[in-house]
C-alpha atoms as a PDB file:
ATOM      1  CA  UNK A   1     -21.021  32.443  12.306  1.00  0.00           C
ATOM      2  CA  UNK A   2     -21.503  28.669  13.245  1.00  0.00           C
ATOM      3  CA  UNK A   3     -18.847  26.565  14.940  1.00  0.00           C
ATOM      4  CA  UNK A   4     -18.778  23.276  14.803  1.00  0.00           C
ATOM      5  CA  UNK A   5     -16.964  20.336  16.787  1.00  0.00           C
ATOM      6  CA  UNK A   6     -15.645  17.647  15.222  1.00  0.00           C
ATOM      7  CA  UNK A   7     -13.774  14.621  16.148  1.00  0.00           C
ATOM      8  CA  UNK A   8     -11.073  13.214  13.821  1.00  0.00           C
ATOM      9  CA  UNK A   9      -8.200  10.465  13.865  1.00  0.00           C
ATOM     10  CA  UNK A  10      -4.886  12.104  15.098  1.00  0.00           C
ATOM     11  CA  UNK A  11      -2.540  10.914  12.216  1.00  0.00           C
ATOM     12  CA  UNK A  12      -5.489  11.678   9.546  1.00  0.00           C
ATOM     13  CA  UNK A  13      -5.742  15.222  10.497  1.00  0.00           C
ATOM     14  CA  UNK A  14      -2.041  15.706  10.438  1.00  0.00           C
ATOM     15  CA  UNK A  15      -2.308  14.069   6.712  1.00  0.00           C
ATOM     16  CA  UNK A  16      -4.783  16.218   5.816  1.00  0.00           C
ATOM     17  CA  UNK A  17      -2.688  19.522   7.398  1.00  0.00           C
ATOM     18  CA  UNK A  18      -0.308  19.232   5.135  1.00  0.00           C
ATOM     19  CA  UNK A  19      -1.837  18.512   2.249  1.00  0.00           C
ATOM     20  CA  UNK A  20      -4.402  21.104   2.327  1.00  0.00           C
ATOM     21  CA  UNK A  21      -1.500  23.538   3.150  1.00  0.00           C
ATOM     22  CA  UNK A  22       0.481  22.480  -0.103  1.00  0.00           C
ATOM     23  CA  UNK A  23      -3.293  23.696  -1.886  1.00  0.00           C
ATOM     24  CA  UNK A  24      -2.755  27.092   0.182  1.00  0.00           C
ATOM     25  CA  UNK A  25      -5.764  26.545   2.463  1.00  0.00           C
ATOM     26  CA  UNK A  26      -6.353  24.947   6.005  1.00  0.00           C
ATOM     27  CA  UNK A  27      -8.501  22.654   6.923  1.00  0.00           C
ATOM     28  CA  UNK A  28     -11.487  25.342   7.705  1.00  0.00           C
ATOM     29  CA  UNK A  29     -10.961  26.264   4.701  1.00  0.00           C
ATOM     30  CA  UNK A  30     -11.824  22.634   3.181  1.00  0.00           C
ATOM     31  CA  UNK A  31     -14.294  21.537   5.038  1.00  0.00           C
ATOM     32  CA  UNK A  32     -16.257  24.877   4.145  1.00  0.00           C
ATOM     33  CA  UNK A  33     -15.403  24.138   0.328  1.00  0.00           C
ATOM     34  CA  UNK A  34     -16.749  20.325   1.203  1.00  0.00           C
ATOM     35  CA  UNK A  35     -19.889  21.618   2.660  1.00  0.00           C
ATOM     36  CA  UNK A  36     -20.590  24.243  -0.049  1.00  0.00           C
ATOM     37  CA  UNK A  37     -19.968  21.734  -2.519  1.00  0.00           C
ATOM     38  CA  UNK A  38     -22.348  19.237  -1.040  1.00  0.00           C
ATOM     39  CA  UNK A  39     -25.139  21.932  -0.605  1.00  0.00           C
ATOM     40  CA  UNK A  40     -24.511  22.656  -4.500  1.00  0.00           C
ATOM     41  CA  UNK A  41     -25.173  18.836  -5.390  1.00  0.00           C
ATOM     42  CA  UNK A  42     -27.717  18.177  -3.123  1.00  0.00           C
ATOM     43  CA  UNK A  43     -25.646  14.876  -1.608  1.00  0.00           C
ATOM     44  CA  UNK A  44     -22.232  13.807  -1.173  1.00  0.00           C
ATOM     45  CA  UNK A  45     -19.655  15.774  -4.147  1.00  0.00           C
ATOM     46  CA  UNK A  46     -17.903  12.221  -4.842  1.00  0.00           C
ATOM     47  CA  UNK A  47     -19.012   8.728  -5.093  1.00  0.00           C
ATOM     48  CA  UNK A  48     -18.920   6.541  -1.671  1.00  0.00           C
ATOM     49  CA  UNK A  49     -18.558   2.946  -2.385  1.00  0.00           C
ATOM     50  CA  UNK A  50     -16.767  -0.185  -0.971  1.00  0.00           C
ATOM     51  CA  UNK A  51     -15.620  -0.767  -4.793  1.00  0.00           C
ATOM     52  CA  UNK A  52     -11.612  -0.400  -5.167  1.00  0.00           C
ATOM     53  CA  UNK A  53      -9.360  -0.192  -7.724  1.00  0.00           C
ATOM     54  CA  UNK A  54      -8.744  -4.003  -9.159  1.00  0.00           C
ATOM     55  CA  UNK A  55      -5.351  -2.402  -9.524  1.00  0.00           C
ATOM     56  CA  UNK A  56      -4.678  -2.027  -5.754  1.00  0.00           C
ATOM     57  CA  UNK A  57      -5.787  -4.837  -5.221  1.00  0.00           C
ATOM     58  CA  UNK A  58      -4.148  -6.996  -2.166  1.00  0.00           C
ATOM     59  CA  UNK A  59      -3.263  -9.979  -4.590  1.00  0.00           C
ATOM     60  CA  UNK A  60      -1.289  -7.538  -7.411  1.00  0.00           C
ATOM     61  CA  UNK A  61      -0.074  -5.119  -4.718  1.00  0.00           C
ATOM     62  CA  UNK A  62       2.030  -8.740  -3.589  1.00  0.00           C
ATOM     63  CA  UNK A  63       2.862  -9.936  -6.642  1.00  0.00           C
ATOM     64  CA  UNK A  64       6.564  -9.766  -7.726  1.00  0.00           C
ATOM     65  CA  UNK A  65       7.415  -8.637 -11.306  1.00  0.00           C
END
């Protein structure tokens, strides 16, 4: 079996401990899900894109009811 080496933001890992252990798996465990996904779709399993959410925006996220 392959091991790889990766390099990842402290407090982003620690994020995504304990989220992926509230889904009963650990982060191995996701990134092999990620990866089998990807393989399955030929590409990334999601869309990448510098669009957001007008919702969250920085303007409406400020704005006082």
């Amino acid at each position: 079996m392959a091991q790889i080496n990766i390099r990842i933001d402290d407090e982003l890992k620690e994020k995504a401990d304990v989220l992926f252990s509230e889904l009963g798996m650990n982060l191995t465990t996701a990134f092999n899900i990620f990866i089998r996904q990807t393989v399955r779709e030929g590409g990334i399993p999601f869309n990448i894109t510098t669009n957001t959410v007008p919702f969250y925006s920085a303007s409406n996220m400020n704005s006082k009811p």
